[in-house]
Protein backbone atom coordinates (compact mmCIF):
# COMPACT_ATOMS: atom_id res chain seq x y z
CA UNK A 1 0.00 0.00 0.00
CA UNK A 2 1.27 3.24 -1.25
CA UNK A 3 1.53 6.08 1.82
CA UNK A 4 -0.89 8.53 -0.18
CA UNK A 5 -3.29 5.07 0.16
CA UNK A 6 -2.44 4.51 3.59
CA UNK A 7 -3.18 8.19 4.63
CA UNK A 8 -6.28 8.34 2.49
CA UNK A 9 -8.76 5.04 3.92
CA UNK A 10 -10.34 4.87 7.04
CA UNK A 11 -9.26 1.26 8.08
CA UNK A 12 -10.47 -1.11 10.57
CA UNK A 13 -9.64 -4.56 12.38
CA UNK A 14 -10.86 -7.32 10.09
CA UNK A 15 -13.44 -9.30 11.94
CA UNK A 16 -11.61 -12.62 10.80
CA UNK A 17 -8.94 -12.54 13.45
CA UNK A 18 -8.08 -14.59 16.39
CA UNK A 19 -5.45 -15.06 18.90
CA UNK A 20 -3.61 -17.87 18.31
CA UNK A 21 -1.35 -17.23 21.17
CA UNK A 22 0.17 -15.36 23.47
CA UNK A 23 2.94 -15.12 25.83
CA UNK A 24 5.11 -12.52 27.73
CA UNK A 25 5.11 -9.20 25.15
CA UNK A 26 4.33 -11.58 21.88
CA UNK A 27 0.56 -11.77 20.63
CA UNK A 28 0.32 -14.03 17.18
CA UNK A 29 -3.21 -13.06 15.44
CA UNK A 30 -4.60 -15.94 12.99
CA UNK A 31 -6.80 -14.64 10.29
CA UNK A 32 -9.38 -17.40 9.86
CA UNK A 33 -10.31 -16.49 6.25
CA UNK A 34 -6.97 -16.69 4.84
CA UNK A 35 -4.95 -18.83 7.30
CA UNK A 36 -2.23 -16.80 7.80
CA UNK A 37 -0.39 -15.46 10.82
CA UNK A 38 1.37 -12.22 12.20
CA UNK A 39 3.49 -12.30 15.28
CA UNK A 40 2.98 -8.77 17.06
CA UNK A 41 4.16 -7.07 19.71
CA UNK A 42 1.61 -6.71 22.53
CA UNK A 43 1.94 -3.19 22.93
CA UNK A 44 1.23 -2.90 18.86
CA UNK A 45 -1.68 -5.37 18.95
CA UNK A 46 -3.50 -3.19 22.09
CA UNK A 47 -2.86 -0.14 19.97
CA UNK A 48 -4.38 -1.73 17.19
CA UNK A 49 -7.46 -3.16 18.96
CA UNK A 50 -7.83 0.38 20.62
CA UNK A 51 -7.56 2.19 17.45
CA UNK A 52 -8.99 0.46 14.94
CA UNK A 53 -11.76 -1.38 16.26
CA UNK A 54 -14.03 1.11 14.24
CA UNK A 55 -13.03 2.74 11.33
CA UNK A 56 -10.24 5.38 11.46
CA UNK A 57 -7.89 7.58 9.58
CA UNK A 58 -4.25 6.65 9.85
CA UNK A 59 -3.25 10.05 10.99
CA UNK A 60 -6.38 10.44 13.64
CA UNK A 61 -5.26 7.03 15.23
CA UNK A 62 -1.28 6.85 15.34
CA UNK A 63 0.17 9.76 17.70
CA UNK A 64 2.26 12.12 15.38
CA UNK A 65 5.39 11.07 16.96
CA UNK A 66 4.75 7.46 16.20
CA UNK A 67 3.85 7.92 12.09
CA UNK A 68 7.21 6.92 10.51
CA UNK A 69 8.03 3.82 12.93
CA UNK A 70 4.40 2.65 12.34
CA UNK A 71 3.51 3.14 8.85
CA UNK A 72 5.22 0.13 7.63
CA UNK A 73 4.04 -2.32 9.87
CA UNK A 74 0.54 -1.21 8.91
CA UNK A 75 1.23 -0.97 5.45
CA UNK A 76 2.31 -4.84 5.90
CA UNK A 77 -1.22 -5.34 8.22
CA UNK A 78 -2.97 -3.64 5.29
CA UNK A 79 -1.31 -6.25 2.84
CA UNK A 80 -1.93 -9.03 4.75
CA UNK A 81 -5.54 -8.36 5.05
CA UNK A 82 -5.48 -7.62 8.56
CA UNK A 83 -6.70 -4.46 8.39
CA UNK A 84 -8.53 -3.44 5.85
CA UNK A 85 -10.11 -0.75 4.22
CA UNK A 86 -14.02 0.60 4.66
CA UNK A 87 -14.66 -0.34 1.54
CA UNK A 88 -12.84 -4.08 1.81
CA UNK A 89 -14.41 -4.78 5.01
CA UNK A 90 -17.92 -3.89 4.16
CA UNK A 91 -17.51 -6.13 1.08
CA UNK A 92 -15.83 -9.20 2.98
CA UNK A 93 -19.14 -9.15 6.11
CA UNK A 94 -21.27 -11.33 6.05
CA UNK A 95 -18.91 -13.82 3.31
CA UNK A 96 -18.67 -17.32 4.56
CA UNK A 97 -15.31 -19.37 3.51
CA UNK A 98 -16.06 -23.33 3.56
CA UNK A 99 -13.39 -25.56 2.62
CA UNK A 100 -12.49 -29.39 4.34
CA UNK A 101 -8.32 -28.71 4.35
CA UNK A 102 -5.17 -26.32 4.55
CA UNK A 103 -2.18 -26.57 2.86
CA UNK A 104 0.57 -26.97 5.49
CA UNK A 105 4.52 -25.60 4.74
CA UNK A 106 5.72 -28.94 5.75
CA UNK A 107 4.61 -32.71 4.20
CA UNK A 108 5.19 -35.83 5.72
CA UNK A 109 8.35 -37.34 5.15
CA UNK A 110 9.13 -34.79 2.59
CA UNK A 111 6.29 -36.10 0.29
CA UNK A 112 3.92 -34.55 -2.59
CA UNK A 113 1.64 -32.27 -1.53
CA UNK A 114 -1.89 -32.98 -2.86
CA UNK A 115 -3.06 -31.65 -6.29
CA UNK A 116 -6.39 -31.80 -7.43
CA UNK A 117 -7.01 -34.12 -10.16
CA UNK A 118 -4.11 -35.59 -9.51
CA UNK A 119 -2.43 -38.96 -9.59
CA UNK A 120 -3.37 -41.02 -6.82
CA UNK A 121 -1.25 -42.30 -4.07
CA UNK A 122 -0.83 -45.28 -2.33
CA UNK A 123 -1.17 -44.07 1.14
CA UNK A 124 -2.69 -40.60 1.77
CA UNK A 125 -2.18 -38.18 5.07
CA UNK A 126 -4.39 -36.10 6.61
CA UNK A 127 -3.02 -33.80 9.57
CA UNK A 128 -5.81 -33.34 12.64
CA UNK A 129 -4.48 -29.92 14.72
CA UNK A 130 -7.57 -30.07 17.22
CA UNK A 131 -7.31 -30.88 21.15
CA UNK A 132 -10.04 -29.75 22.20
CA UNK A 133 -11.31 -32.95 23.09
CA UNK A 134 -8.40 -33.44 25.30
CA UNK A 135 -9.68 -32.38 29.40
CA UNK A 136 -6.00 -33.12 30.77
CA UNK A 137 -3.81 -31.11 28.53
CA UNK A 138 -3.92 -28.55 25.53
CA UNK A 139 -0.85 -28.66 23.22
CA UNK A 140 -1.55 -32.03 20.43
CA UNK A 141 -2.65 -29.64 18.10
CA UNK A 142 0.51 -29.10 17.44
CA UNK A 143 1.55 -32.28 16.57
CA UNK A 144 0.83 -33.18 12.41
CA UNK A 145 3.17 -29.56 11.90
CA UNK A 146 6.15 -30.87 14.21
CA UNK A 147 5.80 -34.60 13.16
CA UNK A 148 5.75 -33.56 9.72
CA UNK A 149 9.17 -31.07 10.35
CA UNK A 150 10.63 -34.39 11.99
CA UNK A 151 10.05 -36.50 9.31
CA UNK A 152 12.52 -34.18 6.99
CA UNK A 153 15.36 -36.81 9.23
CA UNK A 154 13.59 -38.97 6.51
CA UNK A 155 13.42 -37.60 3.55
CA UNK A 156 11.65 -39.45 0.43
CA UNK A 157 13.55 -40.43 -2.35
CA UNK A 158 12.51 -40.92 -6.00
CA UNK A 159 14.67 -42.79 -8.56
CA UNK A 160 16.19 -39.80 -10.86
CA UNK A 161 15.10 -41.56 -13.89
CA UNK A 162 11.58 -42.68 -13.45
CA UNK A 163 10.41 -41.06 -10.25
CA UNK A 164 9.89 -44.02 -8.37
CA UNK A 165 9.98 -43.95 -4.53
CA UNK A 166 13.51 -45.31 -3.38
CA UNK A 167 11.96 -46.35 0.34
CA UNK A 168 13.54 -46.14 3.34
CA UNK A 169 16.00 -49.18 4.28
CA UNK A 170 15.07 -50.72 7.64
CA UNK A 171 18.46 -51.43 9.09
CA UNK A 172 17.55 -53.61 11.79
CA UNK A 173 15.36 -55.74 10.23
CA UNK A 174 17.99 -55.47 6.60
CA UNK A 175 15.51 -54.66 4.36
CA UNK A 176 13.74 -52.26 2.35
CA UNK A 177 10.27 -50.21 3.38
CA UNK A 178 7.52 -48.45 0.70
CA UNK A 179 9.89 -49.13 -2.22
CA UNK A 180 7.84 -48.08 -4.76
CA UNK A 181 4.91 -46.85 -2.49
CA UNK A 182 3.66 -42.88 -3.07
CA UNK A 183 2.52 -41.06 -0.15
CA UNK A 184 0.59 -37.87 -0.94
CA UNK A 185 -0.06 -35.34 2.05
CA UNK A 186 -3.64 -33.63 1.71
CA UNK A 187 -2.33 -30.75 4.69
CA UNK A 188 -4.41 -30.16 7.38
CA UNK A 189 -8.33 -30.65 8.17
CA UNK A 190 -9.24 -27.07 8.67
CA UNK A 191 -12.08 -25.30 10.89
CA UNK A 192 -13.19 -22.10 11.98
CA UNK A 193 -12.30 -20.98 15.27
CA UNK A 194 -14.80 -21.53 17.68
CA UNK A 195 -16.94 -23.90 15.60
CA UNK A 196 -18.24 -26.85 17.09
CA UNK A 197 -17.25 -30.32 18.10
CA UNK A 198 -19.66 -31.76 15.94
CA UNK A 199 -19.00 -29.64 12.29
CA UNK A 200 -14.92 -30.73 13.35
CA UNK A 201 -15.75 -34.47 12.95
CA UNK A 202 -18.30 -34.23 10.17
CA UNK A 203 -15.20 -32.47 8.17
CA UNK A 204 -12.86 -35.29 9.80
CA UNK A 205 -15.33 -37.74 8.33
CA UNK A 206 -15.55 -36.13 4.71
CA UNK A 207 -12.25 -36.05 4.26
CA UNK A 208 -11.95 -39.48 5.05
CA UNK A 209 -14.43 -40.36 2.92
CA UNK A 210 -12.82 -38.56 -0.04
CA UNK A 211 -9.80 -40.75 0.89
CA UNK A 212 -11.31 -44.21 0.12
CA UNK A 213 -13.01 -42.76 -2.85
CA UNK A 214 -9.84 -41.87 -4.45
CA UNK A 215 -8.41 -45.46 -3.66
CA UNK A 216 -5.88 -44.39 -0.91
CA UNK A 217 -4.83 -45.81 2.54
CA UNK A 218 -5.99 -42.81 5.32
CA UNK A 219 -3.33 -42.29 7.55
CA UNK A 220 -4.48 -39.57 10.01
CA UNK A 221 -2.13 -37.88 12.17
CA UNK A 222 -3.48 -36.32 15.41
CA UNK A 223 -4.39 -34.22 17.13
CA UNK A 224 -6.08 -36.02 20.64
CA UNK A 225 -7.72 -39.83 20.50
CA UNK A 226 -11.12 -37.70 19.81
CA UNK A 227 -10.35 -37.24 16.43
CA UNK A 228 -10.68 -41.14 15.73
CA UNK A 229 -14.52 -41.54 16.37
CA UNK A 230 -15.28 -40.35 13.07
CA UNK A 231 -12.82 -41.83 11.09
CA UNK A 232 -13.86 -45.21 12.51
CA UNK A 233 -17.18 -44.59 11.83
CA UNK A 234 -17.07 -43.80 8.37
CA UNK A 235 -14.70 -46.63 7.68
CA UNK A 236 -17.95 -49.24 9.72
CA UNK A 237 -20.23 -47.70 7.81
CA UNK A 238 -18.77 -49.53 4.52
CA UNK A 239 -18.00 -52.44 6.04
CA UNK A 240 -17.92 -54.49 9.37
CA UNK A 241 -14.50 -53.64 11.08
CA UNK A 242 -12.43 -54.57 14.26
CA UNK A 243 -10.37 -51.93 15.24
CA UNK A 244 -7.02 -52.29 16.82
CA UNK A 245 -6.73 -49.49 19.62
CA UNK A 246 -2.99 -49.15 21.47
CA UNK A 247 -3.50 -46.97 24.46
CA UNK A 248 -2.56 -47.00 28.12
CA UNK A 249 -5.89 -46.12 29.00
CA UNK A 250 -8.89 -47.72 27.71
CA UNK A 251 -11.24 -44.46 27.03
CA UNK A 252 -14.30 -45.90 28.04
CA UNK A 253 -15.67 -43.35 30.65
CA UNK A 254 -19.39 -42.69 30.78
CA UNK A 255 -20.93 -40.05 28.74
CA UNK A 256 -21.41 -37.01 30.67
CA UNK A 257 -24.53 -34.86 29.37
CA UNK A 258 -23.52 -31.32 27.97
CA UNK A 259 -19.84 -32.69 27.42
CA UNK A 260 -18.89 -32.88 23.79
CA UNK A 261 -16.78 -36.38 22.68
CA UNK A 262 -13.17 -36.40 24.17
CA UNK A 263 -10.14 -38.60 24.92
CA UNK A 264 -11.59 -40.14 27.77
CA UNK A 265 -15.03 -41.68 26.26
CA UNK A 266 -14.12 -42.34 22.62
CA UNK A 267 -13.46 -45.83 22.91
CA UNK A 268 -16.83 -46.25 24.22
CA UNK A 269 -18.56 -44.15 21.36
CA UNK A 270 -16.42 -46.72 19.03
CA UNK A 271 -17.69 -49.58 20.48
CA UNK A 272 -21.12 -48.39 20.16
CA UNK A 273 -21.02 -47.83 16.32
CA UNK A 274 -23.21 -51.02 14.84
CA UNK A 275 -20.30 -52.34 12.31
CA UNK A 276 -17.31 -52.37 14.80
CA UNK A 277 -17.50 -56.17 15.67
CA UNK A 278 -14.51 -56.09 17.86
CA UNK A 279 -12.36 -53.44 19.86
CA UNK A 280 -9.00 -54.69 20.87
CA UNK A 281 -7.16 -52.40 23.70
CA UNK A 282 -3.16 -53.13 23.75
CA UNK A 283 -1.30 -51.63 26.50
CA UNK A 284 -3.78 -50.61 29.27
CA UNK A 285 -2.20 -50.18 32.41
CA UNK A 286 -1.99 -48.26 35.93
CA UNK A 287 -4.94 -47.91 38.15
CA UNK A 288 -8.46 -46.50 37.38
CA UNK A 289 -10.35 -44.03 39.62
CA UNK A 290 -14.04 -45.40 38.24
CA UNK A 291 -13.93 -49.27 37.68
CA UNK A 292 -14.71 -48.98 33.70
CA UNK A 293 -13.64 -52.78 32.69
CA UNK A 294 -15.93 -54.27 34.46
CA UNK A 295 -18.88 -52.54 32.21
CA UNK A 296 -17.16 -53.42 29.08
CA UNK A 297 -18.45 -56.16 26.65
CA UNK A 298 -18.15 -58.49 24.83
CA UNK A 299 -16.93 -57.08 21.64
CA UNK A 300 -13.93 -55.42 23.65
CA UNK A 301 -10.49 -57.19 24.80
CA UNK A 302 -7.94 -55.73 26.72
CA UNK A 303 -4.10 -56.63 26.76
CA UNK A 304 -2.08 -55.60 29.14
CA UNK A 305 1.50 -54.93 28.54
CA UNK A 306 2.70 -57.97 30.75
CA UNK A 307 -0.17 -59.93 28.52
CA UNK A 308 1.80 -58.89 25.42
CA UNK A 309 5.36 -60.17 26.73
CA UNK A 310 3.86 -63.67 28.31
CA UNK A 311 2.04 -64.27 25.06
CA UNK A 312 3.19 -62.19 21.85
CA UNK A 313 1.57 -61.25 19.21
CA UNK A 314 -0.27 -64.42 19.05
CA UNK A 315 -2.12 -63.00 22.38
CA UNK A 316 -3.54 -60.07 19.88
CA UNK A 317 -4.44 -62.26 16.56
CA UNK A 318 -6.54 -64.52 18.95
CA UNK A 319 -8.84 -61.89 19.75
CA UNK A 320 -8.66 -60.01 16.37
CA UNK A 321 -10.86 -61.36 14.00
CA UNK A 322 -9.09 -62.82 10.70
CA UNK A 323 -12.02 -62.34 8.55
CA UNK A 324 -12.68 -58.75 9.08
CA UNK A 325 -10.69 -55.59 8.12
CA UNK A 326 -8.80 -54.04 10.66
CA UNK A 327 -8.35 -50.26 11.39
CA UNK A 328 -5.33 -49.28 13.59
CA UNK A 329 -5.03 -46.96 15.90
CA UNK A 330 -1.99 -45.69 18.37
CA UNK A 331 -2.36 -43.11 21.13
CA UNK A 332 1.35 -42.51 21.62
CA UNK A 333 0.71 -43.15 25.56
CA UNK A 334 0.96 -46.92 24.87
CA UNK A 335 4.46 -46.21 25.06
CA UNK A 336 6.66 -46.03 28.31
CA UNK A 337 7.01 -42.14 29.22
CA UNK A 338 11.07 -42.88 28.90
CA UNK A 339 10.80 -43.30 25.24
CA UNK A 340 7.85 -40.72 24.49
CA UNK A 341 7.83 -38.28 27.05
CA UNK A 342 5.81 -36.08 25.10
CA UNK A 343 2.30 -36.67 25.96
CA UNK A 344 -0.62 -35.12 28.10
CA UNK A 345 -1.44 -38.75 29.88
CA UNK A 346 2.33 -40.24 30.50
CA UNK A 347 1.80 -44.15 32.16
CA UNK A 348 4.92 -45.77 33.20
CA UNK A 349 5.18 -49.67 32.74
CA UNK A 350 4.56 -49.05 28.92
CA UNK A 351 5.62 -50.88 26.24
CA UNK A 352 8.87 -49.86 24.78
CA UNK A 353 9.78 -48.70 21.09
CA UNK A 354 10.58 -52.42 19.75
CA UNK A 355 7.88 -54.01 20.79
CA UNK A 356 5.48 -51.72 19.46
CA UNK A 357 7.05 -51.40 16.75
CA UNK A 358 7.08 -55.71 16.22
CA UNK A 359 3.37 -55.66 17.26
CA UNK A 360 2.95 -53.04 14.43
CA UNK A 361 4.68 -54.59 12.02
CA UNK A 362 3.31 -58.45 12.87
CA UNK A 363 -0.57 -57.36 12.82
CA UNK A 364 -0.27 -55.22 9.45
CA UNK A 365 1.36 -58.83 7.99
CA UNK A 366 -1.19 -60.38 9.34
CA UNK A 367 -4.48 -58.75 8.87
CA UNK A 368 -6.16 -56.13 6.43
CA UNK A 369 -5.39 -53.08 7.78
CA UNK A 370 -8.11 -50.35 6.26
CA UNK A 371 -6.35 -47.06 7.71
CA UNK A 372 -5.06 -45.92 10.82
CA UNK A 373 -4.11 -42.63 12.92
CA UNK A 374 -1.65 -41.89 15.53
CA UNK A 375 -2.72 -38.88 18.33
CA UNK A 376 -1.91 -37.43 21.70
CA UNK A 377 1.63 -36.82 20.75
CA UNK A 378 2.07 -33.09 22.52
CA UNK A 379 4.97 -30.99 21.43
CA UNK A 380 4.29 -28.66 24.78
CA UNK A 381 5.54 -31.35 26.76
CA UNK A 382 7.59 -33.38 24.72
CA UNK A 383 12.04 -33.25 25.32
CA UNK A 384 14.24 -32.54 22.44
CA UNK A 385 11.32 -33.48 19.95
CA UNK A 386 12.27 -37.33 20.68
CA UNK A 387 8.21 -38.11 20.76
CA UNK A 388 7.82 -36.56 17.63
CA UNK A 389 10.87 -38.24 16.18
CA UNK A 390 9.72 -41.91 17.72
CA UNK A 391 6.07 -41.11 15.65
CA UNK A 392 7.94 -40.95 12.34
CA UNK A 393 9.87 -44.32 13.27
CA UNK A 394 6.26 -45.71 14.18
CA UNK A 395 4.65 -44.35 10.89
CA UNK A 396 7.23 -45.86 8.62
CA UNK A 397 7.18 -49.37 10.65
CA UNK A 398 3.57 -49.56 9.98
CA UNK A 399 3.06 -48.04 6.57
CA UNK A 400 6.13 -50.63 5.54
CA UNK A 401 4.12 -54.05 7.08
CA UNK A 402 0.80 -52.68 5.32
CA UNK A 403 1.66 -51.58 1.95
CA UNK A 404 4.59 -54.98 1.71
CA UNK A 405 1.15 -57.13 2.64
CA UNK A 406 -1.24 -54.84 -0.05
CA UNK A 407 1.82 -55.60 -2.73
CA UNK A 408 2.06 -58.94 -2.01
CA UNK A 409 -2.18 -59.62 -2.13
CA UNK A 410 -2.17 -57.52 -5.37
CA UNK A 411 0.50 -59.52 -7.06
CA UNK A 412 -1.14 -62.85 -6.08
CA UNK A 413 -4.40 -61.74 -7.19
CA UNK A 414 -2.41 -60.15 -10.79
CA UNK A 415 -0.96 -63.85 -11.19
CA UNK A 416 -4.46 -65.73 -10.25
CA UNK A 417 -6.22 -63.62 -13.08
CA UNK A 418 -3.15 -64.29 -15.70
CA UNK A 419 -4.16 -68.43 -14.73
CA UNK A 420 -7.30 -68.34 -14.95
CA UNK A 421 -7.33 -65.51 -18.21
């Protein structure tokens, strides 16, 4: 904006902001129309809220003394459509922006960023930043953007002369990972600020819907273990499921009236849903302040982690149907606090990186697994981003087992129809 502009409008807040944040003299606005930020100072954001919270000249609202330092950091507010102009703002009230995702500056491991129209990938991701259904902690919103900037460690490769993913190569176990698997990020599912519960997971759902439509494995990324309700029950509403949940907790409190869906009650919610057949809990543990197993079911199995060690993954395959798809999900909690530390709900006695990892990798051999998410990985809490880090290990593990068992099922079924053609 030119200064003879700047001096000439009457400008005004937009009515699309929100704080994001704020701490000590630092105040970062979000403008929810065009998802962008602005870290301010707080003494320029009061000023600004004082100001210009009804429409005013430049030179009426600035003191004279403070024109030249100001006038490019509103010129910049002006640009970025945080102000705007009579004129802008009467024309932007009352306009309504609907859209299902954001494009994030960061894609897992490195990968494509979704294009409409498009090829379509193997396995696609979906970031969830909402923890709101968290009542312990705030901060797993954070999560898809760090995991994602953590997952650089592991950059994607594609073969320089026909753009085929390289993989990764799994040292320990000597082999190769998602050779020749594409991964396509879709960003982030995006809402309004202070839009409900309920609008959140109908978007959730869409998008997850638009997934299996195009063909792709969903692989959600939380976010808190809210965000799996309706994922799981768009998936049962295709098909009958069992669903594979690895928490420390088993998320089966009673529904309290007035209180939206949340971390604590989802499991209960999933086992509700008509289609789920079976609900397998790996790594409960600790003690309980309302006796919730006892209510539980007989669709639901728990497995402790000292069940896991005295009988293996056998112990989980016995009580997970063979004949129904399987959807996997891993509240980061399973694990012991000493090896992901970064988490609202930390339960010691959990299981540790390798066997999680082997139950992973031995259930996606061994069953159809239909999609899966990983949540309550929180950033605010976390040490040196190793829980962040440990999610990209566990995302890899997993997306290697599934996709090497798809490959292998396609290429029997390719060589069954070349026999019988």
């Amino acid at each position: 904006m030119t200064a003879d502009k700047l001096f000439s409008s009457r400008l005004v807040l937009s009515s699309k902001l929100a704080i994001e944040s704020s701490c000590d003299n630092v105040v970062i606005v979000f403008h929810t129309r065009t998802l962008s930020r602005l870290e301010l100072t707080k003494s320029l954001y009061e000023l600004l809220c004082d100001k210009f919270a009804h429409p005013a000249y430049f030179r009426d609202a600035i003191p004279r003394q403070w024109e030249e330092s100001l006038s490019g950091h509103v010129a910049l507010l002006v640009e970025k459509g945080f102000l705007l102009t009579e004129e802008q703002n009467d024309e932007l009230a009352g306009q309504l922006i609907e859209r299902k995702l954001s494009v994030t500056s960061h894609t897992l491991f490195n990968t494509q960023l979704r294009q409409k129209g498009g090829t379509r990938a193997d396995v696609a991701v979906a970031g969830v930043p909402y923890d709101l259904g968290n009542v312990v902690a705030p901060g797993a919103r954070r999560a898809p953007d760090e995991i994602r900037i953590c997952s650089y460690d592991y950059d994607c490769q594609l073969d320089f002369f026909t753009g085929r993913p390289l993989g990764w190569l799994d040292v320990e176990r000597s082999e190769r990972i998602l050779e020749g698997t594409t991964i396509c990020d879709w960003g982030n599912i995006w809402f309004r600020y202070g839009e409900s519960p309920e609008r959140i997971f109908q978007r959730i759902g869409d998008v997850c819907d638009e997934i299996i439509e195009v063909g792709s494995l969903p692989l959600f990324i939380g976010g808190d273990h809210s965000i799996t309700f309706p994922i799981v029950e768009r998936l049962q509403a295709k098909q009958p499921i069992a669903v594979l949940w690895f928490d420390a907790h088993n998320d089966y409190a009673e529904f309290v009236p007035g209180v939206c869906s949340n971390h604590k009650n989802v499991a209960r919610h999933i086992a509700m849903l008509p289609n789920v057949y079976s609900l397998v809990q790996v790594g409960v543990r600790g003690y309980a302040v309302h006796d919730e197993f006892n209510k539980a079911r007989a669709k639901i199995s728990i497995i402790t982690p000292s069940n896991l060690r005295e009988n293996g993954i056998a112990g989980i395959l016995a009580v997970l149907p063979e004949s129904l798809p399987c959807y996997i999900s891993v509240d980061i909690d399973v694990l012991d606090p000493s090896c992901a530390p970064g988490t609202s709900t930390p339960v010691p006695g959990g299981l540790s990186l390798s066997e999680l990892k082997d139950a992973l990798r031995d259930v996606a051999s061994e069953r159809d697994v239909v999609g899966m998410d990983l949540v309550e990985v929180n950033p605010e809490k976390d040490i040196g981003q190793i829980t962040s880090i440990v999610a990209c290990q566990l995302l890899l593990n997993s997306m290697g087992a599934i996709m090497r068992r798809k490959k292998m099922e396609a290429a029997a079924e390719e060589c069954l129809q070349g026999q019988t053609g």
